[in-house]
N, C-alpha and C. Protein backbone atom coordinates (compact mmCIF):
# COMPACT_ATOMS: atom_id res chain seq x y z
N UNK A 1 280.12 170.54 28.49
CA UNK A 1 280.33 169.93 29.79
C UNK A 1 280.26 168.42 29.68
N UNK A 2 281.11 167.49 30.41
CA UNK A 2 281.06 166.32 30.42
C UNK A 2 279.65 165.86 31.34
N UNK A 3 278.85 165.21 31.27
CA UNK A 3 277.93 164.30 31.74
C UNK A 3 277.62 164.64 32.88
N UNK A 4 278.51 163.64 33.72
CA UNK A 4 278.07 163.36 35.13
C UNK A 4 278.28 164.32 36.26
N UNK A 5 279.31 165.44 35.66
CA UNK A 5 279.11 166.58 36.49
C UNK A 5 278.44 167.75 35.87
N UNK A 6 277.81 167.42 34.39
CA UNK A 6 277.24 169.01 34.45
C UNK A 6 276.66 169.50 34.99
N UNK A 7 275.34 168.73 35.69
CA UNK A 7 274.33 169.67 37.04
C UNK A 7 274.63 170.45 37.89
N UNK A 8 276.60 169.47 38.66
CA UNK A 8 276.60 170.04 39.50
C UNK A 8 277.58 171.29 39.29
N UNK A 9 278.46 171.42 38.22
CA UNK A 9 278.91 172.28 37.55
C UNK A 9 277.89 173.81 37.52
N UNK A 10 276.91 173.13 37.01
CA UNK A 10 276.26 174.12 36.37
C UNK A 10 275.47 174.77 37.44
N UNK A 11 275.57 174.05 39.00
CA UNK A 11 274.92 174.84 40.39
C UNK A 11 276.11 176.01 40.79
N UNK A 12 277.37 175.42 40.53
CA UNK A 12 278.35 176.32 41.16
C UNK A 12 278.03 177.67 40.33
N UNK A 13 277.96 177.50 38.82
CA UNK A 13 278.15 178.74 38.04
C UNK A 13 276.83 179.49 38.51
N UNK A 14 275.85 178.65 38.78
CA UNK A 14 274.77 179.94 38.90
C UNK A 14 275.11 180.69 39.98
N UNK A 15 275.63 180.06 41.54
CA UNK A 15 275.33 180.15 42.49
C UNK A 15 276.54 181.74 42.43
N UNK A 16 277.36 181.26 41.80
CA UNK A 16 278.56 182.48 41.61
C UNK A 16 277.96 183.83 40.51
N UNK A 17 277.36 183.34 39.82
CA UNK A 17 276.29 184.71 39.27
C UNK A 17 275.41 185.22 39.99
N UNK A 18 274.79 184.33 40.80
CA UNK A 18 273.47 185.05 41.44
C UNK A 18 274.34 186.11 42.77
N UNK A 19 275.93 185.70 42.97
CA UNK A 19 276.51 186.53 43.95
C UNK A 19 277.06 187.65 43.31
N UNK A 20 277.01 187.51 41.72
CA UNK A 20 277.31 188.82 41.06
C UNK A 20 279.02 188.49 40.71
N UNK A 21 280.03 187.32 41.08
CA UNK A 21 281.21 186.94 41.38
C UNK A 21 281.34 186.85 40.08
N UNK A 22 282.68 187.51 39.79
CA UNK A 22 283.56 186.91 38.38
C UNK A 22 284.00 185.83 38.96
N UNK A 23 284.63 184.77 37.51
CA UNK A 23 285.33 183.27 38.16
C UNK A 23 286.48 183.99 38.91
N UNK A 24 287.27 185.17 38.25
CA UNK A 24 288.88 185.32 39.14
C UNK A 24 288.35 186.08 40.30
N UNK A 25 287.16 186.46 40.34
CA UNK A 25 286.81 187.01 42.21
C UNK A 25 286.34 185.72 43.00
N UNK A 26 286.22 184.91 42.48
CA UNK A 26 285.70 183.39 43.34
C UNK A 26 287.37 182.89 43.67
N UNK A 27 287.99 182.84 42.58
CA UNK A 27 288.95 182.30 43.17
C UNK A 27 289.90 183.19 43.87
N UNK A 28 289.91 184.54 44.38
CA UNK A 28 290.46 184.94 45.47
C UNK A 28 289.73 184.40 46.63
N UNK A 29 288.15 184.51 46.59
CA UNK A 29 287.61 184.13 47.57
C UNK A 29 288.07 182.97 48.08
N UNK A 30 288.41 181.54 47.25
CA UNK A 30 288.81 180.85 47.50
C UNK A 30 290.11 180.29 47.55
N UNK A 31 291.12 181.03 47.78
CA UNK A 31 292.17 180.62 47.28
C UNK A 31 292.48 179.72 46.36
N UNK A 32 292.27 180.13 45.54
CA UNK A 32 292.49 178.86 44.12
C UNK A 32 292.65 179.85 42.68
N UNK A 33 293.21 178.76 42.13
CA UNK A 33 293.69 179.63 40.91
C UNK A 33 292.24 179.93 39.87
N UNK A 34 291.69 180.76 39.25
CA UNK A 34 290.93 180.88 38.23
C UNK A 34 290.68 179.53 37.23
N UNK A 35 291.64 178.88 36.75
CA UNK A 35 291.92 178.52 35.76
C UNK A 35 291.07 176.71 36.80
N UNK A 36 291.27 176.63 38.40
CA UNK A 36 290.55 175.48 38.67
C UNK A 36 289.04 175.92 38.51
N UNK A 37 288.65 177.18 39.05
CA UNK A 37 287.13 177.66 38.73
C UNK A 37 286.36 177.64 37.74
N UNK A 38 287.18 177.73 35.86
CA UNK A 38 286.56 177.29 34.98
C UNK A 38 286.53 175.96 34.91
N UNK A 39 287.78 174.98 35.08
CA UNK A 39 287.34 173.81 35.06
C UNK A 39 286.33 173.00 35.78
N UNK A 40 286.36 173.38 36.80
CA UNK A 40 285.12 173.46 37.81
C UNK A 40 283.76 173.35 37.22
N UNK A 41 283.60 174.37 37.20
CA UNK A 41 282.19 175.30 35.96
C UNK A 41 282.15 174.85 34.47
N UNK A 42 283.42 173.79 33.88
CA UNK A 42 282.95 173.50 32.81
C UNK A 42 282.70 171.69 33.10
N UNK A 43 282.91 171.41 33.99
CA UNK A 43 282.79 169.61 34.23
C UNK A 43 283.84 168.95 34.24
N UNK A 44 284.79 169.69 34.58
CA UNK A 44 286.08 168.88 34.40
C UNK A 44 285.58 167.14 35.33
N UNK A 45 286.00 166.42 35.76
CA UNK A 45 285.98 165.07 35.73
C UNK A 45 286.35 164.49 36.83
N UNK A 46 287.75 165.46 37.16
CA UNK A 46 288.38 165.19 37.91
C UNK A 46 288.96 166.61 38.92
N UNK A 47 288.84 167.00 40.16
CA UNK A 47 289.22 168.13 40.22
C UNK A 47 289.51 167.47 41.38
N UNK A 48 290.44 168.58 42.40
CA UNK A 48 291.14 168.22 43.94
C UNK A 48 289.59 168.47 44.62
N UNK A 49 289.59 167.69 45.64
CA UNK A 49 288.12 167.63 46.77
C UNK A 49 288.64 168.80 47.44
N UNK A 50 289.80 169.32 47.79
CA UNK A 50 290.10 170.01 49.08
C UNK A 50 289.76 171.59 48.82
N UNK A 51 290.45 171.67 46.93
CA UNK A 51 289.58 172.90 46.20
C UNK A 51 288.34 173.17 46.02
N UNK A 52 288.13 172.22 45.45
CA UNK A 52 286.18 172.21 45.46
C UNK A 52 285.66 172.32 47.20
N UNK A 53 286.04 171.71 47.73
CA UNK A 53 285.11 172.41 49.51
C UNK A 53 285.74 173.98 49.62
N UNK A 54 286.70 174.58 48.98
CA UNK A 54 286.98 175.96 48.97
C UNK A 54 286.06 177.01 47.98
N UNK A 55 285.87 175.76 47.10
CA UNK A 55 284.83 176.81 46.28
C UNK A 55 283.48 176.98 46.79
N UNK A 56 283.27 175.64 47.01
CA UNK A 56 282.08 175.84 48.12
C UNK A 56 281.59 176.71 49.12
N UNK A 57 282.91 176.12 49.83
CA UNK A 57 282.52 177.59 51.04
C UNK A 57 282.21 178.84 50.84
N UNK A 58 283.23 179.39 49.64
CA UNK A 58 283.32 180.62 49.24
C UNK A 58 281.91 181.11 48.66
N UNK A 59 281.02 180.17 48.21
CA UNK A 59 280.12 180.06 47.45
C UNK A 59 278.78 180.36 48.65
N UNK A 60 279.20 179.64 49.53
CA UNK A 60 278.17 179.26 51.13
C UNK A 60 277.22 178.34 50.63
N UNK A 61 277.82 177.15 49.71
CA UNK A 61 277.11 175.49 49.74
C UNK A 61 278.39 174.65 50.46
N UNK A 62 277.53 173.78 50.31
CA UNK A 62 278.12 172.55 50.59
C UNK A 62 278.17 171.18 50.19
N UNK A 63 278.86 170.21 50.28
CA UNK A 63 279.02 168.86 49.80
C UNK A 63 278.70 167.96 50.57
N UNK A 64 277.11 167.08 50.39
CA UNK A 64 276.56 166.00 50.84
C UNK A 64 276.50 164.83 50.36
N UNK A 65 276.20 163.74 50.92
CA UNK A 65 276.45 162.64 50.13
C UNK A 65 274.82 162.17 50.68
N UNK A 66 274.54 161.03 49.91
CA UNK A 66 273.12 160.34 49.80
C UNK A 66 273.66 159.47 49.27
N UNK A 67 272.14 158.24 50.00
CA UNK A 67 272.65 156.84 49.41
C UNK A 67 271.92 156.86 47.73
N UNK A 68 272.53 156.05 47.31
CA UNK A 68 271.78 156.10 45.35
C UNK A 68 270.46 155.62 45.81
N UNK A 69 269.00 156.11 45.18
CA UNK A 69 268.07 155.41 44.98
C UNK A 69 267.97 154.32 43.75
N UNK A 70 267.63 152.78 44.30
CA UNK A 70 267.89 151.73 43.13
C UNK A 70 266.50 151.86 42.79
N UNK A 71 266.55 151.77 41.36
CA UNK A 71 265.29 151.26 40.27
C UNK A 71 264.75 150.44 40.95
């Protein structure tokens, strides 16, 4: 996994195991192809926002934002 998304990578994959979900049953859930769900789940870098709030949902999280805490 690349860096800066593995954490959050690595929340989706649990959150889709702990529902018992294969990646190609997430992505019916979400309309999306399989092939965005591994990239997803492996850190891709760059993925569409509009897919990822589909995986989300499908998932029942969501996407918040916070301000950075400075050193």
């Amino acid at each position: 996994m690349t860096e800066p998304l593995a954490p959050f990578a690595g929340q989706v994959r649990q959150r889709r195991r702990s529902l018992r979900l294969t990646q190609d049953q997430l992505a019916d859930l979400a309309d999306c192809s399989p092939r965005f769900v591994r990239a997803l789940e492996s850190g891709k870098r760059s993925v569409r926002l509009d897919k990822l709030l589909d995986v989300l949902a499908a998932l029942g999280l969501e996407l918040s934002a916070q301000p950075r805490r400075v050193p």
